[in-house]
PDB file of N, CA and C in Angstrom:
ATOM      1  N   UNK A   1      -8.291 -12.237  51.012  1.00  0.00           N
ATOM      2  CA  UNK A   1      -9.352 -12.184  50.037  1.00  0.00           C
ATOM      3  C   UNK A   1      -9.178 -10.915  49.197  1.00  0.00           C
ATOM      4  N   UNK A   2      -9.323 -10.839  48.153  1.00  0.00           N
ATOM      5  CA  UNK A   2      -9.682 -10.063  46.721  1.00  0.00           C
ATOM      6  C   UNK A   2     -10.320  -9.547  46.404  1.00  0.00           C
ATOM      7  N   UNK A   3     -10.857  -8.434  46.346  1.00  0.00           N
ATOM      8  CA  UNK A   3     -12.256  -7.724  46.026  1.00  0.00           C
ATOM      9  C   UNK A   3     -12.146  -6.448  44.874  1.00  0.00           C
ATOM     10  N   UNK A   4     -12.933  -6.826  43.751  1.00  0.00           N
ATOM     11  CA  UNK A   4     -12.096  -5.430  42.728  1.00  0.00           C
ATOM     12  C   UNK A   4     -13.739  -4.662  42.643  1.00  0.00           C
ATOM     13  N   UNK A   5     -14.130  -3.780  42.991  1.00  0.00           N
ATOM     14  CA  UNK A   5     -15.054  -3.202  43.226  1.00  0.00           C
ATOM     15  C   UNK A   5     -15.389  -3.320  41.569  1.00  0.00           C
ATOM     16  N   UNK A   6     -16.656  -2.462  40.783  1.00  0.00           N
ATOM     17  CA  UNK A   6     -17.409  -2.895  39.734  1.00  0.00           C
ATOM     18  C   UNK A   6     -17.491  -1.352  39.223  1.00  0.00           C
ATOM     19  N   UNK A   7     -17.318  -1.217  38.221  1.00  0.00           N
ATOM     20  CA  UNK A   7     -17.968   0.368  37.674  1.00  0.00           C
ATOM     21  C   UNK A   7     -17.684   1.256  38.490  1.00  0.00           C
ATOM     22  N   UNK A   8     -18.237   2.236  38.972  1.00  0.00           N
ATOM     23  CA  UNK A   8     -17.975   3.501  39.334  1.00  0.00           C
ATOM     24  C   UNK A   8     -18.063   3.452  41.285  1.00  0.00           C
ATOM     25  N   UNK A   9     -17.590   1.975  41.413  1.00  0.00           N
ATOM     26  CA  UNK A   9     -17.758   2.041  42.858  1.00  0.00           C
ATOM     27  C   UNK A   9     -16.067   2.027  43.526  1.00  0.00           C
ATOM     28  N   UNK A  10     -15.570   2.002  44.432  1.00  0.00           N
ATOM     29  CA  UNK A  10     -14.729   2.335  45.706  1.00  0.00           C
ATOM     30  C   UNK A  10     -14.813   1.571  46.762  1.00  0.00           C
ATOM     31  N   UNK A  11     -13.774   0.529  46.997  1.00  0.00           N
ATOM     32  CA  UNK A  11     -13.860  -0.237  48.110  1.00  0.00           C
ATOM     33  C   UNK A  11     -13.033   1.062  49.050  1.00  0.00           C
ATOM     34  N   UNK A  12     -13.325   1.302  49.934  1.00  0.00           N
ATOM     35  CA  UNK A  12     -12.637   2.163  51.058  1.00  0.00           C
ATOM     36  C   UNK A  12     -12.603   0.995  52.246  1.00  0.00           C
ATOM     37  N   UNK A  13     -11.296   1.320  53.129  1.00  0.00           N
ATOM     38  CA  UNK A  13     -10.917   0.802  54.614  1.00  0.00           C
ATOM     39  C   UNK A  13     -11.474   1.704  55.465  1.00  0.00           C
ATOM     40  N   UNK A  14     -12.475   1.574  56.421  1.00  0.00           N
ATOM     41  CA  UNK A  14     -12.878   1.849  57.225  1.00  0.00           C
ATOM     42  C   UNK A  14     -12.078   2.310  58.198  1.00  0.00           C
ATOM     43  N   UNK A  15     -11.354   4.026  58.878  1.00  0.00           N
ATOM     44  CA  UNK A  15      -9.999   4.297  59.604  1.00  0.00           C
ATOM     45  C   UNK A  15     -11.549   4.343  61.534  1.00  0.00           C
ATOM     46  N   UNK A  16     -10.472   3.597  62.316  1.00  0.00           N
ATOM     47  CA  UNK A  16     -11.047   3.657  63.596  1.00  0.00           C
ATOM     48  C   UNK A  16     -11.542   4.793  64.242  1.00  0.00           C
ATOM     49  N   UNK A  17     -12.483   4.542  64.357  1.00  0.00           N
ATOM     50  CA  UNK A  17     -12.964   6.094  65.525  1.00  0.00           C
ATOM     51  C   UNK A  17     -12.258   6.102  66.608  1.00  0.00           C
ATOM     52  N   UNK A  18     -11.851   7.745  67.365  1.00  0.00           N
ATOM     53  CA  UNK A  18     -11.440   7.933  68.246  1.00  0.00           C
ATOM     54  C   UNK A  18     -12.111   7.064  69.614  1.00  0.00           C
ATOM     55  N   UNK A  19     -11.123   6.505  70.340  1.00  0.00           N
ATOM     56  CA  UNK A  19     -11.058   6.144  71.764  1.00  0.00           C
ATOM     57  C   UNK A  19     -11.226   7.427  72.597  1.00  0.00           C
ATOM     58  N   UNK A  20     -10.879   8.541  72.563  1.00  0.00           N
ATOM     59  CA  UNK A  20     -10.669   9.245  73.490  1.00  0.00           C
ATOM     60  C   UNK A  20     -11.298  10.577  72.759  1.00  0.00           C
ATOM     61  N   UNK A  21     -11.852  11.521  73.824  1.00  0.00           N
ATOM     62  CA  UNK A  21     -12.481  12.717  73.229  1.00  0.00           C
ATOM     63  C   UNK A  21     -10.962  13.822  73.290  1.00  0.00           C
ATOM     64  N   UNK A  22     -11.222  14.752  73.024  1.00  0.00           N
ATOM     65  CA  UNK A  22     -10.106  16.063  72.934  1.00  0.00           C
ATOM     66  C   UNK A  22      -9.588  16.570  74.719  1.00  0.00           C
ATOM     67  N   UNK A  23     -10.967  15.896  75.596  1.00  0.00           N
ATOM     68  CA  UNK A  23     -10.783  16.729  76.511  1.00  0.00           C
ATOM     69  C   UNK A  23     -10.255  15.327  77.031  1.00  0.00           C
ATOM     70  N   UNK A  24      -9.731  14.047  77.027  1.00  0.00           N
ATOM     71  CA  UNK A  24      -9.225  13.016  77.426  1.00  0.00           C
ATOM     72  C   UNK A  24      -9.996  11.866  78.026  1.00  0.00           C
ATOM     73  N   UNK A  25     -11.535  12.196  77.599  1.00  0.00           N
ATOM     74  CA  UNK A  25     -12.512  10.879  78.420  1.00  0.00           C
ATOM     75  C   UNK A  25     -12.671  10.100  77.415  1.00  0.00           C
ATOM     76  N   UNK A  26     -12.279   8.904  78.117  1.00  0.00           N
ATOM     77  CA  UNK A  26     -12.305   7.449  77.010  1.00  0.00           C
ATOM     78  C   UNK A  26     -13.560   6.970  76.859  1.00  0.00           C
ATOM     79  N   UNK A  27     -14.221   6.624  75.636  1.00  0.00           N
ATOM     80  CA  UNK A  27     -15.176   6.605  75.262  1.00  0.00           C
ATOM     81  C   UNK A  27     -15.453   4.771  75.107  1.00  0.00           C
ATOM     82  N   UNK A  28     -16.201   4.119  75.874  1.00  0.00           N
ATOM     83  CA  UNK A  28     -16.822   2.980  75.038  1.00  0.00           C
ATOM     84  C   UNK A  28     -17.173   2.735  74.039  1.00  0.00           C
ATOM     85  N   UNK A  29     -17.003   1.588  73.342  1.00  0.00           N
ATOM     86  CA  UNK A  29     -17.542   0.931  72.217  1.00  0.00           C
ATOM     87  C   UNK A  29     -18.962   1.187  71.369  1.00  0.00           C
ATOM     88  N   UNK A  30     -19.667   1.454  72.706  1.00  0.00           N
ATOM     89  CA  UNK A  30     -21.310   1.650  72.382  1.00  0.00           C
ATOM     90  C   UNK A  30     -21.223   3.300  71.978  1.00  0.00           C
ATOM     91  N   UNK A  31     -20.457   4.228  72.481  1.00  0.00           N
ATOM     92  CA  UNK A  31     -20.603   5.353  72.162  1.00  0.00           C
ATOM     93  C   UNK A  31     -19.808   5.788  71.569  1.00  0.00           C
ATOM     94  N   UNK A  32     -18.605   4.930  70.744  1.00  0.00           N
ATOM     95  CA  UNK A  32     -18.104   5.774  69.779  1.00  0.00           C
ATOM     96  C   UNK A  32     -19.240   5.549  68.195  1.00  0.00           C
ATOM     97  N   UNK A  33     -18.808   7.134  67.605  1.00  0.00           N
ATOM     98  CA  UNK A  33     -20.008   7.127  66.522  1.00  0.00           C
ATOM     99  C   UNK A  33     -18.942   6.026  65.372  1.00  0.00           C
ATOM    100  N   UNK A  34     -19.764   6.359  64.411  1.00  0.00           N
ATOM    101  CA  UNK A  34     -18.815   5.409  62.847  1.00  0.00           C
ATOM    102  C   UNK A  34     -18.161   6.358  62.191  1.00  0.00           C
ATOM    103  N   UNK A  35     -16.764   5.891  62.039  1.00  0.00           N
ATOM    104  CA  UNK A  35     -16.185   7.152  61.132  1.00  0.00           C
ATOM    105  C   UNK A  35     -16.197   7.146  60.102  1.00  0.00           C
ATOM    106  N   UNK A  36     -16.489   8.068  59.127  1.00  0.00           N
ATOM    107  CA  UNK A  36     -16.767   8.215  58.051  1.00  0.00           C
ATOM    108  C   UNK A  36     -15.778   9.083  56.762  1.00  0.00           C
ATOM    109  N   UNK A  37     -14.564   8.365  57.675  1.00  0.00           N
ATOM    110  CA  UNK A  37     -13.327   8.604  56.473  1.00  0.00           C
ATOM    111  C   UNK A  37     -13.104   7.385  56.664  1.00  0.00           C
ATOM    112  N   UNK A  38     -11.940   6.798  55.727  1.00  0.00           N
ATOM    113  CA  UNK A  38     -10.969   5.832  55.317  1.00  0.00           C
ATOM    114  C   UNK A  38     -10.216   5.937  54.185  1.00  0.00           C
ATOM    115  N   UNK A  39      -9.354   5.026  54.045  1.00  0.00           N
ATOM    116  CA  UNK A  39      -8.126   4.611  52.815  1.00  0.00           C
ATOM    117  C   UNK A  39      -8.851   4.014  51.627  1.00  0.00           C
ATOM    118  N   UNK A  40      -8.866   4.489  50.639  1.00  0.00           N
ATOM    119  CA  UNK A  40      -9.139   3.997  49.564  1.00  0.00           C
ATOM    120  C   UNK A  40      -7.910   2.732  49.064  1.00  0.00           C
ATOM    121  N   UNK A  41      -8.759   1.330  49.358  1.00  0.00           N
ATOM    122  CA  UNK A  41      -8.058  -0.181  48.737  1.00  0.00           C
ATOM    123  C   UNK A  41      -7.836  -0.580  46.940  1.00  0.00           C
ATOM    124  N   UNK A  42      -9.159  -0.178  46.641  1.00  0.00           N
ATOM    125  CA  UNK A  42      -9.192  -0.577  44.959  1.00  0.00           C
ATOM    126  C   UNK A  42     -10.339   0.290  44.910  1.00  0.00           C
ATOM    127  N   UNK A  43     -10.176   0.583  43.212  1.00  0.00           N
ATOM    128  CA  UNK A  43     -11.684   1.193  42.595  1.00  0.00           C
ATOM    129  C   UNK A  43     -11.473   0.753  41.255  1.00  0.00           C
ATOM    130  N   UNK A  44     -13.283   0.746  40.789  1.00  0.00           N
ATOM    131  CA  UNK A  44     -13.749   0.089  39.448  1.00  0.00           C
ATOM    132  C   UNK A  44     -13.098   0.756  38.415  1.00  0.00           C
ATOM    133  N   UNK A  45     -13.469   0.152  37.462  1.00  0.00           N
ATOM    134  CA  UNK A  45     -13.091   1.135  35.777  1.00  0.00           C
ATOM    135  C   UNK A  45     -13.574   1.854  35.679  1.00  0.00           C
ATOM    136  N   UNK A  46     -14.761   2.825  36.270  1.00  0.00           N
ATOM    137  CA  UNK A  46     -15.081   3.496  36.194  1.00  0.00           C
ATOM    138  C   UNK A  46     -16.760   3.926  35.515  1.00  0.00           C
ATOM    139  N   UNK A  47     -17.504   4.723  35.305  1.00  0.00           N
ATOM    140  CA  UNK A  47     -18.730   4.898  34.969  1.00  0.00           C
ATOM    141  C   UNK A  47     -18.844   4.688  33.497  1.00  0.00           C
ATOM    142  N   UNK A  48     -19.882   3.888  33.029  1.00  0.00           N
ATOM    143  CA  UNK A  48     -20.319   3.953  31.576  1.00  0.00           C
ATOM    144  C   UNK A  48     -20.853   4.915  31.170  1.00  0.00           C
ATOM    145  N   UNK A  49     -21.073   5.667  30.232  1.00  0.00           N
ATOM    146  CA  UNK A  49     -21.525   6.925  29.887  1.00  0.00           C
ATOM    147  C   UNK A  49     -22.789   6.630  28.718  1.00  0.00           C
ATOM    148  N   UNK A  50     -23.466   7.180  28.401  1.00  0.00           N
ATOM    149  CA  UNK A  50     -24.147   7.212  27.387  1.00  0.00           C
ATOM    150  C   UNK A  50     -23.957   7.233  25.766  1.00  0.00           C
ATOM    151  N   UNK A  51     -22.946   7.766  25.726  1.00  0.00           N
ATOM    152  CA  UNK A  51     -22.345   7.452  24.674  1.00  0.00           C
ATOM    153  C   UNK A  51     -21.350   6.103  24.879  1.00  0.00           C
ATOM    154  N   UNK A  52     -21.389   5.454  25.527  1.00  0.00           N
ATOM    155  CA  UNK A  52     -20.531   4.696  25.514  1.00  0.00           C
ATOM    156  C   UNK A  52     -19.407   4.443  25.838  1.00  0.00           C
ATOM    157  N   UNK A  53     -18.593   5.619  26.427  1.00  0.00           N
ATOM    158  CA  UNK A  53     -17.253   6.075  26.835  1.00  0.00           C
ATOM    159  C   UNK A  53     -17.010   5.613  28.343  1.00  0.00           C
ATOM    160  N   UNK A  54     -16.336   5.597  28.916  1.00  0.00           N
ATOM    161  CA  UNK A  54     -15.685   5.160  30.174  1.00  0.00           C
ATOM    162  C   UNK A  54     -15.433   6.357  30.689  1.00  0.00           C
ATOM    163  N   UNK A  55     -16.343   6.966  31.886  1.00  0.00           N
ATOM    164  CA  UNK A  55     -15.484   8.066  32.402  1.00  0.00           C
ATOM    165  C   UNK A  55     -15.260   7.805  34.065  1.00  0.00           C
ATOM    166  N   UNK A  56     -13.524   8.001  33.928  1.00  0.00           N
ATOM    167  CA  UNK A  56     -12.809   7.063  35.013  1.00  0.00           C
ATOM    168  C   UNK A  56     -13.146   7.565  36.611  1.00  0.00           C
ATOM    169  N   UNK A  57     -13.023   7.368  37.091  1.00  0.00           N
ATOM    170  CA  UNK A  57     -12.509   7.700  38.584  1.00  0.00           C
ATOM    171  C   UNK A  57     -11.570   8.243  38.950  1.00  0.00           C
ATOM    172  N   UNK A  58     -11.738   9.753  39.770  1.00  0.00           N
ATOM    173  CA  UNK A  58     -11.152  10.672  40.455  1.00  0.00           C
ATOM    174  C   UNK A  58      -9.837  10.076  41.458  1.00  0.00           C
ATOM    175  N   UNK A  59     -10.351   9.473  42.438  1.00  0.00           N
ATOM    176  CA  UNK A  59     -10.180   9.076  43.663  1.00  0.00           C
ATOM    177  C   UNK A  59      -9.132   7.836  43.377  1.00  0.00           C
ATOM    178  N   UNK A  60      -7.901   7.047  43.451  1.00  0.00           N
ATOM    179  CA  UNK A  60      -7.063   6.800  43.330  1.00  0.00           C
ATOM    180  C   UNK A  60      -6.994   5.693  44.424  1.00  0.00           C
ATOM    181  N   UNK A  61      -6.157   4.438  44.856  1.00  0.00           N
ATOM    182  CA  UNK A  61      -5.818   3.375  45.467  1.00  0.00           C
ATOM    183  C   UNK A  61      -4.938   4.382  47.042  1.00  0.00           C
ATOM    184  N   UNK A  62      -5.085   4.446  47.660  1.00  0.00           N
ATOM    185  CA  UNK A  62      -4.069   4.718  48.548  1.00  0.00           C
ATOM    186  C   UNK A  62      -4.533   6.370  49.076  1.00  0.00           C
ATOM    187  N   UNK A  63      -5.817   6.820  48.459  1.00  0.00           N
ATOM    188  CA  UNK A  63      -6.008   7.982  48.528  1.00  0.00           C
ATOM    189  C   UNK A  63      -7.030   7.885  50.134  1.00  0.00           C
ATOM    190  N   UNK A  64      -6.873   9.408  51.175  1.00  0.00           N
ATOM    191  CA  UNK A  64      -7.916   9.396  51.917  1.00  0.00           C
ATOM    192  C   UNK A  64      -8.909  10.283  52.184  1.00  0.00           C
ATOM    193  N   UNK A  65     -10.335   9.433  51.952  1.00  0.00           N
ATOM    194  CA  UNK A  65     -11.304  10.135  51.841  1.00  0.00           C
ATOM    195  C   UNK A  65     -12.389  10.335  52.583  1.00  0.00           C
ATOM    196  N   UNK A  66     -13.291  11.164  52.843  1.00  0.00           N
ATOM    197  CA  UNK A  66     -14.285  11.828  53.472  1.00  0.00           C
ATOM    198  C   UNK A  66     -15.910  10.633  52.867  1.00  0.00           C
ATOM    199  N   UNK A  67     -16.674  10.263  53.363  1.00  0.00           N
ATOM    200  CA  UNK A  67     -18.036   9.780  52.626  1.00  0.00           C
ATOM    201  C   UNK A  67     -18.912  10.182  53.369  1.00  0.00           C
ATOM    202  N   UNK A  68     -20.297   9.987  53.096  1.00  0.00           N
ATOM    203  CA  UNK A  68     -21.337  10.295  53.651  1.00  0.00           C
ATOM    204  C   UNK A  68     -21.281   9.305  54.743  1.00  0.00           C
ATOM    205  N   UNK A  69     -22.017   9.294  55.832  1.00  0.00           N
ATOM    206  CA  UNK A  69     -22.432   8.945  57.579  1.00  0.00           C
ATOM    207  C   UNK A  69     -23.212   7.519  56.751  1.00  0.00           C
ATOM    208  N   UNK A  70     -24.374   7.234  56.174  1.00  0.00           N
ATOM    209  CA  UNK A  70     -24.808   6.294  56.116  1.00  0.00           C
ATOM    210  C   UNK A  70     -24.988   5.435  54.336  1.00  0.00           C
ATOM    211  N   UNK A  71     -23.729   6.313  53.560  1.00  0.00           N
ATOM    212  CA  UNK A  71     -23.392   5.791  52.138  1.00  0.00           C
ATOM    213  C   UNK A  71     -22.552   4.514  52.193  1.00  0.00           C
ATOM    214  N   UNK A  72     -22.936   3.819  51.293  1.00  0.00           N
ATOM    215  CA  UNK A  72     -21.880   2.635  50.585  1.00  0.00           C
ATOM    216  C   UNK A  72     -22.696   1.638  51.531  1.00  0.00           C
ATOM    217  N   UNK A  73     -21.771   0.093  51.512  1.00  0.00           N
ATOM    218  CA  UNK A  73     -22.296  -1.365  51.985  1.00  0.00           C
ATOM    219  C   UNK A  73     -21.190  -1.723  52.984  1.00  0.00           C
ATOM    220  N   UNK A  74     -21.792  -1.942  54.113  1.00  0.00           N
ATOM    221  CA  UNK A  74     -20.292  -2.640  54.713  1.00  0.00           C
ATOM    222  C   UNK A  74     -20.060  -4.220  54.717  1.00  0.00           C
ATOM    223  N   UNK A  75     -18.856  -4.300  54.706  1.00  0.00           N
ATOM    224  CA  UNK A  75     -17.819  -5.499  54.092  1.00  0.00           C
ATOM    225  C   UNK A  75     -17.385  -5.635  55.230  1.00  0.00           C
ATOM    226  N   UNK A  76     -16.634  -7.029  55.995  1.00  0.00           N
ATOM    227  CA  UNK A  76     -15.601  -7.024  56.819  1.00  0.00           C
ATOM    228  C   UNK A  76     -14.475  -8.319  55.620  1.00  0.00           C
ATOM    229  N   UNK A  77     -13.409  -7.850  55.719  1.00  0.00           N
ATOM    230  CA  UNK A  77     -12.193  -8.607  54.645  1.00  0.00           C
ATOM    231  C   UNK A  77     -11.333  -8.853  55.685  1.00  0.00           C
ATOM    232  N   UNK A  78     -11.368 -10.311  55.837  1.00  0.00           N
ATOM    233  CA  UNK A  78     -10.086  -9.610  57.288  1.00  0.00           C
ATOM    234  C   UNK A  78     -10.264  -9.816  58.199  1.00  0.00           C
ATOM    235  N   UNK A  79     -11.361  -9.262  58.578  1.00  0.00           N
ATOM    236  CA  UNK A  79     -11.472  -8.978  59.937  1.00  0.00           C
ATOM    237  C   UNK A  79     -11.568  -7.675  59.958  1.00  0.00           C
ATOM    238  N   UNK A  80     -10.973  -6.977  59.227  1.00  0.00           N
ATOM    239  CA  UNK A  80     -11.394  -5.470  58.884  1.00  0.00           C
ATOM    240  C   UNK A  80     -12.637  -4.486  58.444  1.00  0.00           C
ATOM    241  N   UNK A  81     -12.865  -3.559  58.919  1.00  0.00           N
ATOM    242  CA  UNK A  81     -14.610  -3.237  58.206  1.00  0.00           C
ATOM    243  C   UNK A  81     -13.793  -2.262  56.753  1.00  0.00           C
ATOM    244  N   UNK A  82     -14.758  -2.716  56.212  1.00  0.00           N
ATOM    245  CA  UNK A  82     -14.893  -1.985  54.528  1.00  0.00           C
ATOM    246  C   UNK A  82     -15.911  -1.381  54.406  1.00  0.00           C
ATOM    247  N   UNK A  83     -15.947  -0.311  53.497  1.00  0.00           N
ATOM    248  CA  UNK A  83     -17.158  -0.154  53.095  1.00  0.00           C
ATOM    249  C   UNK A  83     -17.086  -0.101  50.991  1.00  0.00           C
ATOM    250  N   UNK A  84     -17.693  -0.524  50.502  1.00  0.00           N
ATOM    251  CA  UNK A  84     -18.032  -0.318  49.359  1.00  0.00           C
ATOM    252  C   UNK A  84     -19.158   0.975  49.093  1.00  0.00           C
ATOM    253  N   UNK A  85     -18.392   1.999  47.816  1.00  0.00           N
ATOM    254  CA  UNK A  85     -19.677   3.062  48.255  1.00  0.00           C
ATOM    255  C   UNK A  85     -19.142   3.371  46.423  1.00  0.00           C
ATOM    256  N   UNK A  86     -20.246   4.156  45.968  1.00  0.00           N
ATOM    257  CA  UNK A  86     -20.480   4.996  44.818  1.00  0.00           C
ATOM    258  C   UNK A  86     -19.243   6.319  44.906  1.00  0.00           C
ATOM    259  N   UNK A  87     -18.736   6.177  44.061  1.00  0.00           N
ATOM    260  CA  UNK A  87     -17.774   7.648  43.909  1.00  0.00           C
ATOM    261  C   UNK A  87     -18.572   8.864  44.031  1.00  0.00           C
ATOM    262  N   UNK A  88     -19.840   8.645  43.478  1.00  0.00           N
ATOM    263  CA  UNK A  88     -20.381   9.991  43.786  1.00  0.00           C
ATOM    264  C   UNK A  88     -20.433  10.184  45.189  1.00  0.00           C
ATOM    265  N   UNK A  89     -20.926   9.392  46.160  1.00  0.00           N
ATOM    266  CA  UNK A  89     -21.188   9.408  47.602  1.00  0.00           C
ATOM    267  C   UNK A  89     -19.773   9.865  48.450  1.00  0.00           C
ATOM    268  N   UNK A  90     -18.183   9.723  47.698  1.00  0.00           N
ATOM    269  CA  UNK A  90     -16.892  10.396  48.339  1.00  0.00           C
ATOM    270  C   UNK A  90     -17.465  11.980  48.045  1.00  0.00           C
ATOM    271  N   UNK A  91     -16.805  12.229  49.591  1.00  0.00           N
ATOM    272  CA  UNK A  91     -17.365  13.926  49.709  1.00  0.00           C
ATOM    273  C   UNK A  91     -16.167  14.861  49.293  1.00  0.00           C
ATOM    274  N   UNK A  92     -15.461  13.943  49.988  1.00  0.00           N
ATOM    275  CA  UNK A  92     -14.096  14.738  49.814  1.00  0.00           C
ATOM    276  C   UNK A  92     -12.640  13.907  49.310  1.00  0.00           C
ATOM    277  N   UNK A  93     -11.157  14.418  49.338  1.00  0.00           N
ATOM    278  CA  UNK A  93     -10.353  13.809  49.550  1.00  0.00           C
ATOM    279  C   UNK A  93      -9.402  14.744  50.175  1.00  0.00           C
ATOM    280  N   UNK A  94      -8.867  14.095  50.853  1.00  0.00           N
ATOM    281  CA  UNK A  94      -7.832  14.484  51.910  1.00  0.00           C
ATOM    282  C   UNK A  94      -6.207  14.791  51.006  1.00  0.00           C
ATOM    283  N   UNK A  95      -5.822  16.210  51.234  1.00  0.00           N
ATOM    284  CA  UNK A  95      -4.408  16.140  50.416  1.00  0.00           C
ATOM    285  C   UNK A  95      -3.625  16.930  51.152  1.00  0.00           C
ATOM    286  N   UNK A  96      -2.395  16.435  50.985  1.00  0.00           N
ATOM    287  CA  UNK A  96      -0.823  16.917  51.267  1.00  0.00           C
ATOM    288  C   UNK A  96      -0.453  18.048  51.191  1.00  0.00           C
ATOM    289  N   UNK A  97      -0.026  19.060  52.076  1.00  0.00           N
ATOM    290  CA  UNK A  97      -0.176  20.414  51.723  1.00  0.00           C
ATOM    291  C   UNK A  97       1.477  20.479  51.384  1.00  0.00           C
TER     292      UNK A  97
END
């Protein structure tokens, strides 16, 4: 399935929460939290402006990013969880040093 997000929104891939804590106790299903990074899949054309102008989107296809804990809509595509969220709501992005 196909999904081209709309205006100034961001389909992101939902990346799995840790199984295991740092100190090595495996965590159940019920107690892992939601993670709140993933892979950016597609994003819109970007925001309409008031004057009329298109101002595009930061955040890029393939890029990985940080969002808020309870921002955007979740999607499953797949079988996969998605989330659809507002560019403003990406906190961060993750880069290559």
């Amino acid at each position: 399935m196909n999904v081209r997000p709309l205006a100034d929104r961001v389909l992101v891939e939902v990346l799995e929460a840790e199984a295991k804590t740092k100190g090595g106790i495996i965590l159940p299903d019920t107690a892992k939290e939601e993670k709140t990074e993933g892979k950016v899949i597609a994003v819109g054309a970007g925001k309409m402006l008031e004057s009329g102008k298109i101002q595009t989107i930061e955040v890029k296809k393939g890029d990985r990013v940080l969002f808020g804990k309870y921002s955007g809509d979740d999607l499953m595509i797949d079988g996969v969880k998605h989330k659809i969220v507002k560019e403003s709501e990406i906190l961060a992005v993750y880069e290559e040093k």
